[in-house]
Protein backbone atom coordinates (compact mmCIF):
# COMPACT_ATOMS: atom_id res chain seq x y z
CA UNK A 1 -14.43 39.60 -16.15
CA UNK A 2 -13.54 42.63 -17.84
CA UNK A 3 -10.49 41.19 -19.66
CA UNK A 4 -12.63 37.96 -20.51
CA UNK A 5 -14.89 40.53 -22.51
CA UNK A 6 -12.23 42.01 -24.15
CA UNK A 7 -10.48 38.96 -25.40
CA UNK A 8 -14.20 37.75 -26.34
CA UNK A 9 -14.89 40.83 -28.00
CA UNK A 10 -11.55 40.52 -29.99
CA UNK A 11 -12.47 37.09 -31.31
CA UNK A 12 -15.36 38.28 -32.76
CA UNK A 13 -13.93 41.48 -34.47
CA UNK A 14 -11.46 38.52 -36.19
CA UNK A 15 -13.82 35.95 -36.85
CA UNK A 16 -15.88 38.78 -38.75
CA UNK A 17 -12.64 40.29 -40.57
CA UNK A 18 -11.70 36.67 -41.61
CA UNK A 19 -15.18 36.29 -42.87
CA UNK A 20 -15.37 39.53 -44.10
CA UNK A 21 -12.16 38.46 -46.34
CA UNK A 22 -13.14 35.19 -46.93
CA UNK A 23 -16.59 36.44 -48.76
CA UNK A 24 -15.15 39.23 -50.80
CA UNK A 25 -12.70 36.67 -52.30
CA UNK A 26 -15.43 34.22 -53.15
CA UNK A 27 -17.18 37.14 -54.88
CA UNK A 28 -14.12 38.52 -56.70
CA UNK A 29 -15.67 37.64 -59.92
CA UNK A 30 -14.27 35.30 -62.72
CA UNK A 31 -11.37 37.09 -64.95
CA UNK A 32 -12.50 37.85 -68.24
CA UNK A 33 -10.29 36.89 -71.35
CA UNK A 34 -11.62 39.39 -74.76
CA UNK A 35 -12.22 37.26 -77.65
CA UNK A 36 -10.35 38.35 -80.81
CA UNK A 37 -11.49 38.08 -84.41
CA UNK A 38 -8.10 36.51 -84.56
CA UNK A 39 -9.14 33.73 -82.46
CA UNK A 40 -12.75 33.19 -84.19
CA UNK A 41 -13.61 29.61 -84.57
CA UNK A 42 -15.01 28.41 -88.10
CA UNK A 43 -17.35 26.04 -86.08
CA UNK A 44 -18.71 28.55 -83.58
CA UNK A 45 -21.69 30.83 -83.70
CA UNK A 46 -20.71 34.48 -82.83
CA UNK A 47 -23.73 36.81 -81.90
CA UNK A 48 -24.33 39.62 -80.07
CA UNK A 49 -26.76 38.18 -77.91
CA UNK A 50 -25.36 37.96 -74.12
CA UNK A 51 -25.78 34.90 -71.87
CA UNK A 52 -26.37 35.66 -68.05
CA UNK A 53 -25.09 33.38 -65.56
CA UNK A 54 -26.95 33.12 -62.47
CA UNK A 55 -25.87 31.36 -59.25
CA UNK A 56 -28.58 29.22 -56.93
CA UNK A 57 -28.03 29.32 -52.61
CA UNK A 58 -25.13 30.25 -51.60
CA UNK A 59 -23.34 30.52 -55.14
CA UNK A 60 -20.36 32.55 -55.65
CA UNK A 61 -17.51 32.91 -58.54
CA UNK A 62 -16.39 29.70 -57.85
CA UNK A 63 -20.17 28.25 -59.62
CA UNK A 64 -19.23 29.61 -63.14
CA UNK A 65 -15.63 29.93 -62.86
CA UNK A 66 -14.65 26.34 -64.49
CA UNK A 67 -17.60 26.83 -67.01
CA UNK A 68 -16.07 30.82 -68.12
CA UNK A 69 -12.64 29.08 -68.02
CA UNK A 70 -13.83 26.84 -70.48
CA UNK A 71 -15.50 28.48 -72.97
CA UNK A 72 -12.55 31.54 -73.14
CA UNK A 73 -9.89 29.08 -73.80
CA UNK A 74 -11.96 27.36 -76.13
CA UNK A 75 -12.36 30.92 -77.91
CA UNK A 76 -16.26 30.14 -77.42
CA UNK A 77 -17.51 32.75 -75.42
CA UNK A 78 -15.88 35.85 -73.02
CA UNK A 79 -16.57 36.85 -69.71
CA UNK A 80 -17.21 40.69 -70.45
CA UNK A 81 -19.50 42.11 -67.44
CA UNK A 82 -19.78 41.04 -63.60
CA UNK A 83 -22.72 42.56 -62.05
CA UNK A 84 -22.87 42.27 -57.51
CA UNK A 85 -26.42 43.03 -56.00
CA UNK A 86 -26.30 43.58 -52.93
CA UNK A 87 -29.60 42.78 -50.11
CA UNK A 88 -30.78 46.29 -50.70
CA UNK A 89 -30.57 45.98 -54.60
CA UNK A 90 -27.71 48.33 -55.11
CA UNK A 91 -26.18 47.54 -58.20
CA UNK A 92 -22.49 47.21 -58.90
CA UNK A 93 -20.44 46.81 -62.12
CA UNK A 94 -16.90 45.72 -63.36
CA UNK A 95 -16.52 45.68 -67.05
CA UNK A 96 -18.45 46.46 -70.51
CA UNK A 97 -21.16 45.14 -72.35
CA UNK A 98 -20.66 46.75 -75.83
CA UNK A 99 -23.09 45.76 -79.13
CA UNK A 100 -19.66 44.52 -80.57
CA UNK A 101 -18.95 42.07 -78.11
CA UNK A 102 -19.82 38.42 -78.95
CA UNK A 103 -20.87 35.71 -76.96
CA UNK A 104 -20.73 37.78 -74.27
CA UNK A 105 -20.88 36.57 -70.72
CA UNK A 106 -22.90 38.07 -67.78
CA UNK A 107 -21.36 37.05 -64.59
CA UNK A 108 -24.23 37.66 -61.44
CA UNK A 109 -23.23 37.67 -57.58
CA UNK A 110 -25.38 38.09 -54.64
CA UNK A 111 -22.98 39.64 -51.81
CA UNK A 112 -25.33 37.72 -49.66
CA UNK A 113 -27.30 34.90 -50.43
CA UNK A 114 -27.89 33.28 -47.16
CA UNK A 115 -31.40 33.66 -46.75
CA UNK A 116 -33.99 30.43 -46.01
CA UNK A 117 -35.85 31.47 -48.68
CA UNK A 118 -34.88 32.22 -52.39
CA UNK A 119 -37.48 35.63 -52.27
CA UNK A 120 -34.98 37.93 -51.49
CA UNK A 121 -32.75 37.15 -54.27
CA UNK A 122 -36.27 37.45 -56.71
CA UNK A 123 -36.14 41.18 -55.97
CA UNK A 124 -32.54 41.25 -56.34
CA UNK A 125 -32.42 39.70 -59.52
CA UNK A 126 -35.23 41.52 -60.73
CA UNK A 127 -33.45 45.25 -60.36
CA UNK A 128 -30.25 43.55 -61.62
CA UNK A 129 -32.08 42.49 -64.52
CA UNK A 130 -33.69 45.70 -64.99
CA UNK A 131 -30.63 47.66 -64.59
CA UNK A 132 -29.01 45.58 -67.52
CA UNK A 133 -31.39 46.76 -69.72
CA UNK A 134 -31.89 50.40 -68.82
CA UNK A 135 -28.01 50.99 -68.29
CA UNK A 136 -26.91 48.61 -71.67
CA UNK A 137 -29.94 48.51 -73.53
CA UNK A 138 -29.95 44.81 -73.02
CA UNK A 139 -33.20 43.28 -74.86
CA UNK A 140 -32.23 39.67 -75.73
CA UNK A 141 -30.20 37.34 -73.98
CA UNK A 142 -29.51 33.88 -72.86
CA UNK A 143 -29.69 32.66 -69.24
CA UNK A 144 -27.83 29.90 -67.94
CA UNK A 145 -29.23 29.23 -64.15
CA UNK A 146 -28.15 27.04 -61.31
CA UNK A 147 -30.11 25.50 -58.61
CA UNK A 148 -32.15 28.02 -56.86
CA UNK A 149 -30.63 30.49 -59.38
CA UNK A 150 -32.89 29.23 -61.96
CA UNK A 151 -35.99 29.62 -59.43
CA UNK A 152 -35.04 33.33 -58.81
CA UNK A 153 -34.84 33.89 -62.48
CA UNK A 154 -38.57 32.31 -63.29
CA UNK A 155 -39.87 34.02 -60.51
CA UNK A 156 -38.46 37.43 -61.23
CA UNK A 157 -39.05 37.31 -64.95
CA UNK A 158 -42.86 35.94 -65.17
CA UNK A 159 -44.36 37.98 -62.58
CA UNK A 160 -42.86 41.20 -64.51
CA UNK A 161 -44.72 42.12 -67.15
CA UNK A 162 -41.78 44.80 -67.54
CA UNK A 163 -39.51 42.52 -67.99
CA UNK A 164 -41.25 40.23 -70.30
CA UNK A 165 -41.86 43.37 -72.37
CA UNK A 166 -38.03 44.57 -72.65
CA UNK A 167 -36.14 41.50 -72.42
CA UNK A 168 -36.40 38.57 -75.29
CA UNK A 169 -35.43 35.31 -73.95
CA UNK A 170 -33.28 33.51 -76.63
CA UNK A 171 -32.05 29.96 -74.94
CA UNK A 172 -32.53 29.34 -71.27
CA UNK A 173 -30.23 26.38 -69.30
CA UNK A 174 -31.64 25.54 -66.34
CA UNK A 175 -28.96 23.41 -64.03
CA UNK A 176 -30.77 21.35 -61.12
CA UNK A 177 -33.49 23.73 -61.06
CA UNK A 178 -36.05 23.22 -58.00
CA UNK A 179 -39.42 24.58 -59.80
CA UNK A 180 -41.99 22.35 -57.65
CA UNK A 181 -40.57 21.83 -53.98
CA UNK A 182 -43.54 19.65 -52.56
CA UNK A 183 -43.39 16.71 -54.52
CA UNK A 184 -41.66 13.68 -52.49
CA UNK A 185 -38.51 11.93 -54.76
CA UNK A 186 -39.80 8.82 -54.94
CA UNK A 187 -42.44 9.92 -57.67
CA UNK A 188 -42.19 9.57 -61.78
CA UNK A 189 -43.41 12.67 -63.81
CA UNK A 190 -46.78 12.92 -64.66
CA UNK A 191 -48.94 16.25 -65.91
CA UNK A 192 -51.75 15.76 -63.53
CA UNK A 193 -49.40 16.05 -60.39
CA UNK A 194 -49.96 19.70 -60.96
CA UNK A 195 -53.45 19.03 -58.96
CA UNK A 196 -51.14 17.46 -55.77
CA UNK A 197 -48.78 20.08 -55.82
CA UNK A 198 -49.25 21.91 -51.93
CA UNK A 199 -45.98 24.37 -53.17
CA UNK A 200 -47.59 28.26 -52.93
CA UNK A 201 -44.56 29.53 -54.79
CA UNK A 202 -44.75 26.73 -57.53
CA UNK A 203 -49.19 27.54 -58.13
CA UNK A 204 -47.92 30.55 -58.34
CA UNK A 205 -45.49 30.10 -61.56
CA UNK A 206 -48.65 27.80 -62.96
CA UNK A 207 -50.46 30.83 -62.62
CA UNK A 208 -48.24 33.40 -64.53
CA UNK A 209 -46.87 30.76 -66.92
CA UNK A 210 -50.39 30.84 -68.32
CA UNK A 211 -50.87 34.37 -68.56
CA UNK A 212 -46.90 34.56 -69.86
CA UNK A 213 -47.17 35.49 -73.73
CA UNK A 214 -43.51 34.86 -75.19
CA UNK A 215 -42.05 37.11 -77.93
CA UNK A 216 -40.27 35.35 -80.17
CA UNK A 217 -39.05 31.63 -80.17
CA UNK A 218 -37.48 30.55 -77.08
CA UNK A 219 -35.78 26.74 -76.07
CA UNK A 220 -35.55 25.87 -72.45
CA UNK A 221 -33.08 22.95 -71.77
CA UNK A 222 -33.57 21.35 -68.45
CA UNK A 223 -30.45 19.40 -67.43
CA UNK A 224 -30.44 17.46 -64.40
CA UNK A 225 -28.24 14.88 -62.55
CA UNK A 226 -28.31 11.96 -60.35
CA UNK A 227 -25.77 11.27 -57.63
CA UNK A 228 -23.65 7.77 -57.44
CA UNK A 229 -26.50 5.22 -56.41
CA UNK A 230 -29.30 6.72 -56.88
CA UNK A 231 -32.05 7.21 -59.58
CA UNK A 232 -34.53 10.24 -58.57
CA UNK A 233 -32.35 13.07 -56.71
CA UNK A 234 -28.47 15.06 -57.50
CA UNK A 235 -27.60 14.94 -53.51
CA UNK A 236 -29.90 18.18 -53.16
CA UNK A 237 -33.00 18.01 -55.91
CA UNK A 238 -35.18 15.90 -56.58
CA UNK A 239 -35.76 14.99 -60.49
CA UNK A 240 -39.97 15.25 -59.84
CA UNK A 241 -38.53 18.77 -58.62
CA UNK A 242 -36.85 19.74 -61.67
CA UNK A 243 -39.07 17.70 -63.90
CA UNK A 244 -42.30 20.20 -62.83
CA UNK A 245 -41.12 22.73 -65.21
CA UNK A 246 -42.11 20.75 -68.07
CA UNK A 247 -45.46 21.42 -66.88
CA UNK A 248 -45.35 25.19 -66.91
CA UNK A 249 -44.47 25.34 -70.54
CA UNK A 250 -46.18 22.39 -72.67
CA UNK A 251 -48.49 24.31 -74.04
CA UNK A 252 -46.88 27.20 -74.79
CA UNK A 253 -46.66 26.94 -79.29
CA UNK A 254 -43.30 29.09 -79.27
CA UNK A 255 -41.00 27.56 -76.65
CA UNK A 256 -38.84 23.82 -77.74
CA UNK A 257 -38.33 22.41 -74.65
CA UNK A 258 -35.90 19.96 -74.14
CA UNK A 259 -34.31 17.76 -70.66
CA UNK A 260 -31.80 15.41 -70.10
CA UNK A 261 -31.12 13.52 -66.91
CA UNK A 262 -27.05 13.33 -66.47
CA UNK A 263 -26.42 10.14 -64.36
CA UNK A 264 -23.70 9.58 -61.99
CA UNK A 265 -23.61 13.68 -61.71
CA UNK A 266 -23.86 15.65 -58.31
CA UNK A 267 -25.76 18.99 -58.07
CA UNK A 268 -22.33 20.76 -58.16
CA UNK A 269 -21.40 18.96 -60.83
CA UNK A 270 -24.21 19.99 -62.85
CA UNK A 271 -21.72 23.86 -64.00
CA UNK A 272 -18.47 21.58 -63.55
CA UNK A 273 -18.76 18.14 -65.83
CA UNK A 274 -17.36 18.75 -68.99
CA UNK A 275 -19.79 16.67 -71.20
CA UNK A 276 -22.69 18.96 -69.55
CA UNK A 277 -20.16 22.22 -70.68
CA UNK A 278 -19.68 21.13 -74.70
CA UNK A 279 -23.20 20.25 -74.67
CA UNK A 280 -24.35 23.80 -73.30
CA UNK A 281 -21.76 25.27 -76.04
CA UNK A 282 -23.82 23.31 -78.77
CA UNK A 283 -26.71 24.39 -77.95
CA UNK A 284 -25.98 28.16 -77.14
CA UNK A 285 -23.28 28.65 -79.49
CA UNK A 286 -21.62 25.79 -82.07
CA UNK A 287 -23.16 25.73 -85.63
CA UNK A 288 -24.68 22.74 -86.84
């Protein structure tokens, strides 16, 4: 019995070790390429403003890691800062974010985002957030968010009136975004589904959207997909899902919003198709 425990024990201890491995190499973080004056393209945009990439359930480097790729080989944007939160909110950091660095790009990892419920990662998110601006005097950025990434981020950002107050949204990409998790697939879009919605956390977001006073001009693009034979879901959200968010900001007089369904596109494939990447890079970065 005694040596059955031991050689059970010892499975575990490697199961945990491989897992152990297995999870720091997923969260390695994408290898950042520095963009050179040299390299400046006469047909890109190059600001100051930073764009933070945010991972949904479950997402690691390997979510933004084509979509960095891309854009630093292209000479459009660089990978400058990675930023890991861990379940406590401890904060850590590999890299810079310097004034001087253009089209800079804000790589976020959870080490664990596992949970059944996207609320931990709100308080996560929120500190991380907060951190980037006391720590880099971040003010203004972009945010591209995936999946339940994008929930986290409205979450975390309207019900801080901190946040709201410190940190200018410029252009916000929301990829597959669940806002409204109630609504069955089968239905079209309509306003007044707002009064059938039985979702807590999205009558919540109604709520603060209202009381949500933007500074500045922002543009929300809300990109979705639908999987091979079918019309109304990506494989893991609904369109009536993502469409809600439309809702939240119609009548807000300083945000442009904008959404395009993708067809024949998977959730995943939402950060990986490459006529979704060139047309995030017009819209964040090319000139007209």
């Amino acid at each position: 019995m005694k040596k059955l425990l031991k050689i059970l024990l010892g499975l575990l201890v490697g199961i945990v070790i491989i897992g152990a491995g297995i999870q720091t190499y997923l969260l390695r973080g994408t290898r950042g390429v520095p963009l050179t004056k040299a390299a400046y393209r006469s047909d890109v945009h190059y600001s100051s403003t930073p764009t933070i990439l945010i991972p949904g359930w479950g997402g690691n480097t390997v979510t933004y890691q084509k979509l960095i790729n891309y854009y630093q080989k292209r000479h459009i944007a660089q990978k400058t800062l990675t930023v890991w939160i861990s379940p406590w909110g401890n904060i850590r950091v590999a890299g810079h974010l310097n004034k001087g660095d253009k089209n800079a790009l804000i790589q976020v990892l959870y080490d664990w985002n596992y949970d059944s419920t996207f609320h931990p990662q709100v308080k996560q998110l929120s500190k991380a957030l907060t951190y980037l601006h006391d720590h880099y005097h971040l003010d203004r950025a972009n945010v591209i968010a995936h999946s339940y990434g994008g929930t986290e981020f409205m979450h975390a950002y309207l019900s801080s009136p901190q946040l709201q107050k410190h940190l200018q949204l410029n252009k916000v990409v929301f990829l597959g975004v669940p806002v409204e998790e109630s609504l069955s697939s089968r239905l079209n879009y309509h306003y007044h589904l707002i009064k059938h919605s039985r979702d807590k956390n999205f009558i919540c977001l109604r709520k603060q959207a209202k009381e949500w006073q933007p500074t500045g001009k922002l543009t929300i693009y809300n990109f979705m997909g639908t999987k091979p034979g079918s019309t109304r879901t990506d494989g893991e959200v609904p369109l009536i899902q993502s469409e809600m968010l439309k809702s939240l900001v119609k009548d807000h007089p300083t945000i442009q919003y904008h959404q395009k369904v993708y067809s024949q596109t998977t959730h995943r494939q939402l950060h990986d198709r490459k006529v979704i990447l060139n047309r995030i890079a017009d819209e964040l970065w090319m000139k007209e």
